[in-house]
N, C-alpha and C. Protein backbone atom coordinates (compact mmCIF):
# COMPACT_ATOMS: atom_id res chain seq x y z
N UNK A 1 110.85 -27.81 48.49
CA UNK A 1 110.08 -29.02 48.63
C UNK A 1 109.55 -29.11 50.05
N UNK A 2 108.70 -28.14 50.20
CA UNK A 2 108.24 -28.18 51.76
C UNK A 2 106.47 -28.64 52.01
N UNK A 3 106.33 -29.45 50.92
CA UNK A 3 104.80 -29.82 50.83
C UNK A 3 104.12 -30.95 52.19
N UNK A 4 105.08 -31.14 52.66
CA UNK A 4 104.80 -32.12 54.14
C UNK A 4 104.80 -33.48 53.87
N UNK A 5 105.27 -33.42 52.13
CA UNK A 5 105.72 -35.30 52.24
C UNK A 5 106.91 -35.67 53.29
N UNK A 6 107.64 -36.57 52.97
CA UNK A 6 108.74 -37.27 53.58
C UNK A 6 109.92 -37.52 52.39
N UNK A 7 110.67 -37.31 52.52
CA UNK A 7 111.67 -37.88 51.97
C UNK A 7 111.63 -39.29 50.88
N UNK A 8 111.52 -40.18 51.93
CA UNK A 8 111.32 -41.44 51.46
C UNK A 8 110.21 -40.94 50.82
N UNK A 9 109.13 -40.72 50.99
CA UNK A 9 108.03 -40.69 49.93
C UNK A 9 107.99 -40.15 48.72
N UNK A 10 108.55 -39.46 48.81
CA UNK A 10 108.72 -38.69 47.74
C UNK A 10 109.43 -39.21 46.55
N UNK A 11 111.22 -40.17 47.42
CA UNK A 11 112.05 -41.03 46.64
C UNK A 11 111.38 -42.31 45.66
N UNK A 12 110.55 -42.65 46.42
CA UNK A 12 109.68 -43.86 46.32
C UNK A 12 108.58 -43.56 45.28
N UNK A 13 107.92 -42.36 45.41
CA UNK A 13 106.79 -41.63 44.14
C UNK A 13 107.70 -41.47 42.99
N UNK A 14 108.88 -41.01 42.53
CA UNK A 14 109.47 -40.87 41.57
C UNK A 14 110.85 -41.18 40.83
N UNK A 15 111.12 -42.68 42.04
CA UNK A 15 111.84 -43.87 42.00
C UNK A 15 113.02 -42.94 41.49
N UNK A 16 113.45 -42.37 42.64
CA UNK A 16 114.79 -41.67 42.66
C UNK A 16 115.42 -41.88 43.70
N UNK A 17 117.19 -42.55 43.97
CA UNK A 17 117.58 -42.12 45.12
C UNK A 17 117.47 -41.59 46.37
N UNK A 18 117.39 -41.52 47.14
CA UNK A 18 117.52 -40.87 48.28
C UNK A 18 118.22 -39.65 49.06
N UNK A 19 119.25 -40.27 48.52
CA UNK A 19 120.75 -39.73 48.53
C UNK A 19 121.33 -38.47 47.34
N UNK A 20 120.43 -38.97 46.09
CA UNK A 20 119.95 -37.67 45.27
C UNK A 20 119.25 -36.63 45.44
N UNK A 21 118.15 -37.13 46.15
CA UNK A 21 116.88 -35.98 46.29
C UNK A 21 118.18 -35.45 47.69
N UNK A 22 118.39 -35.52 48.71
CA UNK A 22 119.41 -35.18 49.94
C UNK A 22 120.41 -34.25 49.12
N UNK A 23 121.01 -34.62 47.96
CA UNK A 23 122.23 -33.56 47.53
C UNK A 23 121.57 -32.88 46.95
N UNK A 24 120.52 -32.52 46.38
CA UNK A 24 119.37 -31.61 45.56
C UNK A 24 119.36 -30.77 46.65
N UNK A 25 118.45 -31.17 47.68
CA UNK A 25 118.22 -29.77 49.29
C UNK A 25 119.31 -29.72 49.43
N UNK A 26 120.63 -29.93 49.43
CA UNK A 26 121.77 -29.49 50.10
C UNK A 26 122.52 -28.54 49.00
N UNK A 27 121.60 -28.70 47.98
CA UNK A 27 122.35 -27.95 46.97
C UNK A 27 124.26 -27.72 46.30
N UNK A 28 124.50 -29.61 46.76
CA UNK A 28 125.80 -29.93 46.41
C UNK A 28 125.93 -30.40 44.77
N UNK A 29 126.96 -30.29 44.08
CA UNK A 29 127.09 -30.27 42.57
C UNK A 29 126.13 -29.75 42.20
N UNK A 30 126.07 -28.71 42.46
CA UNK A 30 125.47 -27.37 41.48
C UNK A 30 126.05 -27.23 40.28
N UNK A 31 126.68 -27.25 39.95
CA UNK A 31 127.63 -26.82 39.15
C UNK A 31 126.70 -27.48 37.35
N UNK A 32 126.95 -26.90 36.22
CA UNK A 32 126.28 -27.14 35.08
C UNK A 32 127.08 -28.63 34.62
N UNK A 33 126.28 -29.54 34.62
CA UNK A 33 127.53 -30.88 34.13
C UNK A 33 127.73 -30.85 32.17
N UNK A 34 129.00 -31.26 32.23
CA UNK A 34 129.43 -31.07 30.78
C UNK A 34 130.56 -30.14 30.62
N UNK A 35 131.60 -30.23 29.71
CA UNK A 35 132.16 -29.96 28.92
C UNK A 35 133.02 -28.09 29.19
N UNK A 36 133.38 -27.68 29.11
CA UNK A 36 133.74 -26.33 29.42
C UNK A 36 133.35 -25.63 27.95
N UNK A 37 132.55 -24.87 27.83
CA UNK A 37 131.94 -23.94 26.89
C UNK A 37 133.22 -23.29 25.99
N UNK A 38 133.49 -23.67 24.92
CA UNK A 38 134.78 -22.95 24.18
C UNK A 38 134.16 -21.31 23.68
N UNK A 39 132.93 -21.41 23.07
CA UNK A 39 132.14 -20.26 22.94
C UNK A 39 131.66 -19.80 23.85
N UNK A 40 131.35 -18.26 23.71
CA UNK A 40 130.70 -17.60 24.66
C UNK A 40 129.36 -17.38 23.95
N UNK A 41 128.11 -17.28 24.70
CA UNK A 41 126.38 -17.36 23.82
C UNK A 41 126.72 -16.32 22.95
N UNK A 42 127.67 -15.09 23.12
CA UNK A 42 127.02 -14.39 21.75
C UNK A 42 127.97 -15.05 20.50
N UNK A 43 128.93 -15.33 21.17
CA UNK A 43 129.50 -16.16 19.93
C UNK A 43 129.18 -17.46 18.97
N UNK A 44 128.76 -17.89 19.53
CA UNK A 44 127.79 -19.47 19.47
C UNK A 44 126.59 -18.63 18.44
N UNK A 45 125.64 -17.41 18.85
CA UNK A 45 124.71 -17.32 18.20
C UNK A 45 125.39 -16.45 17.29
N UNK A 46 126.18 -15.94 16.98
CA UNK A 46 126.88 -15.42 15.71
C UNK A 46 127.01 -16.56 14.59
N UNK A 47 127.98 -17.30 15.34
CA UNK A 47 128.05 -18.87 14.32
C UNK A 47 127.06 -19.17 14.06
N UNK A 48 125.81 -19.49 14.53
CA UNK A 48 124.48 -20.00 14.31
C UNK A 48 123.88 -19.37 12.69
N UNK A 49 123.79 -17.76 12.95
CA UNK A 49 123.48 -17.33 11.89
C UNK A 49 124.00 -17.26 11.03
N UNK A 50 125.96 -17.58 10.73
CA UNK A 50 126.44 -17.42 9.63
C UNK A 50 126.17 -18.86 9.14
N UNK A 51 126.19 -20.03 9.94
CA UNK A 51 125.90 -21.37 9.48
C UNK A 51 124.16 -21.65 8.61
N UNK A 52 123.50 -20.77 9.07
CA UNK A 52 122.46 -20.48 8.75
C UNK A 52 122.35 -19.78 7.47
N UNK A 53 122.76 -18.65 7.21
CA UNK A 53 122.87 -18.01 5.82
C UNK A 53 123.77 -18.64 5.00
N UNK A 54 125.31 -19.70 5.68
CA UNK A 54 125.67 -20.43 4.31
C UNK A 54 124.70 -21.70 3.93
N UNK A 55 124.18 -22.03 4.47
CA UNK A 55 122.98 -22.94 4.09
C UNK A 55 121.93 -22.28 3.17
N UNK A 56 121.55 -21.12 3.65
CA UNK A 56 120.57 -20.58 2.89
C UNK A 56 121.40 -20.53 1.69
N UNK A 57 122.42 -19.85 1.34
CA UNK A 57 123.41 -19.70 0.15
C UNK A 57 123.51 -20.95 -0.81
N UNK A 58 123.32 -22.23 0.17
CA UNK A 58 123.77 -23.41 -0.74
C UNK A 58 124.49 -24.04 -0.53
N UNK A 59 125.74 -23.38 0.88
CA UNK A 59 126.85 -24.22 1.33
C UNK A 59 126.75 -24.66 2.75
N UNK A 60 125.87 -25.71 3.15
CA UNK A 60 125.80 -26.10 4.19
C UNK A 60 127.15 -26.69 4.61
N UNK A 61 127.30 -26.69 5.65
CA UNK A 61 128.79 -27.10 6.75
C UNK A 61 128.41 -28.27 7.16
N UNK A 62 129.14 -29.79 7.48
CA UNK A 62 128.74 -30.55 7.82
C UNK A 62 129.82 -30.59 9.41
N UNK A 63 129.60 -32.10 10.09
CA UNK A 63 130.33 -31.87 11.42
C UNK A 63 131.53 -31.27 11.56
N UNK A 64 132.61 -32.03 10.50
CA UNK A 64 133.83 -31.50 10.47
C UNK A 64 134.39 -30.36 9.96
N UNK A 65 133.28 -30.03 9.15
CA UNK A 65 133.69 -28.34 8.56
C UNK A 65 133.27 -27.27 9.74
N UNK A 66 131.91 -27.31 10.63
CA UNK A 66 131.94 -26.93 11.61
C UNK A 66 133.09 -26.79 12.60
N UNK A 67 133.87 -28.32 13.06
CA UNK A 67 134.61 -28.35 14.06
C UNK A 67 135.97 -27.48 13.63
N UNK A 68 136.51 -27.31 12.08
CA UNK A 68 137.42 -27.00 11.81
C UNK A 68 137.32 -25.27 11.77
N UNK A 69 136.25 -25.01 11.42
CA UNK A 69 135.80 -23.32 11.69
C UNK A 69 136.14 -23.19 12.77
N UNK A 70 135.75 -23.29 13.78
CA UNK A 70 135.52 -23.25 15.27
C UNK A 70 136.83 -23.34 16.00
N UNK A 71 137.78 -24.22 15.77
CA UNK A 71 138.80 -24.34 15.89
C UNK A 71 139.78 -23.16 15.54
N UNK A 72 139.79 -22.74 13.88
CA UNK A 72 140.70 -21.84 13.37
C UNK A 72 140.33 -20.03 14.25
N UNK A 73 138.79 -20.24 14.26
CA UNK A 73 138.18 -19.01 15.37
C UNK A 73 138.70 -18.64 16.62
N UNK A 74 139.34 -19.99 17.20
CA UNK A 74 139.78 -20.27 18.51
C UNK A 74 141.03 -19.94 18.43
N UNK A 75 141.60 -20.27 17.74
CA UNK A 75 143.12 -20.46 17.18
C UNK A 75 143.48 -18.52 17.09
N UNK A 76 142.51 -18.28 16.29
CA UNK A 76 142.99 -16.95 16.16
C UNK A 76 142.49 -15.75 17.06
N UNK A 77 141.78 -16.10 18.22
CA UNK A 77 141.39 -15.35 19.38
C UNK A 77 142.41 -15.87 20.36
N UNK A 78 143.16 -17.07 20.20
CA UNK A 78 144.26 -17.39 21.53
C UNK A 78 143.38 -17.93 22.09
N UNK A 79 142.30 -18.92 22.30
CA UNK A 79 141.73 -19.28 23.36
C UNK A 79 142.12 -20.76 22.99
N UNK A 80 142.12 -21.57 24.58
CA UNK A 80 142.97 -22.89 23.98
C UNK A 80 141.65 -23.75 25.26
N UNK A 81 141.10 -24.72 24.80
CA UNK A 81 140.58 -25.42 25.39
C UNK A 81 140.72 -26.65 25.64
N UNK A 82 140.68 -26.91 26.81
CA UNK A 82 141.20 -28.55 26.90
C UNK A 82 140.40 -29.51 26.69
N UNK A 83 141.23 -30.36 26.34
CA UNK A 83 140.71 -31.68 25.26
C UNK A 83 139.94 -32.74 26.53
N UNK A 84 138.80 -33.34 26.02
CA UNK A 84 137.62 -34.73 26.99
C UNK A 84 138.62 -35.30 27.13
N UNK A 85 139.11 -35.66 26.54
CA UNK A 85 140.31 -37.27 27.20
C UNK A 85 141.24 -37.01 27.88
């Protein structure tokens, strides 16, 4: 952001903090916000397509049949993820 505005101007053009746009250049909480990833992407897009072809089949999965797959997957790779609350 080196266009020769100001700070304030800039805060003020897109009615943001100050103190936000400041931890943005300082590049503090970087970090991805949310949840710790129980899947890894190729795993996630594996599930995708089998959720995808049981639909095509006729047996769509709804939330909880999802969460309970996903779970028993977890369960039987040993990976243990900790719970939001």
């Amino acid at each position: 952001m080196n266009s020769g505005r100001s700070q304030k101007y800039v805060c003020a053009k897109f009615n943001i903090p100050r103190g936000t746009l400041q931890n943005k250049l300082a590049k503090r909480h970087c970090k991805i916000p949310g949840h710790q990833a129980a899947l890894s992407d190729v795993e996630e897009n594996a599930t995708v397509q089998h959720l995808t072809t049981l639909a095509d089949w006729g047996y769509p999965m709804d939330k909880s049949d999802l969460r309970f797959f996903v779970k028993g997957y977890l369960d039987k790779e040993g990976t243990q993820v900790k719970p939001r609350w």
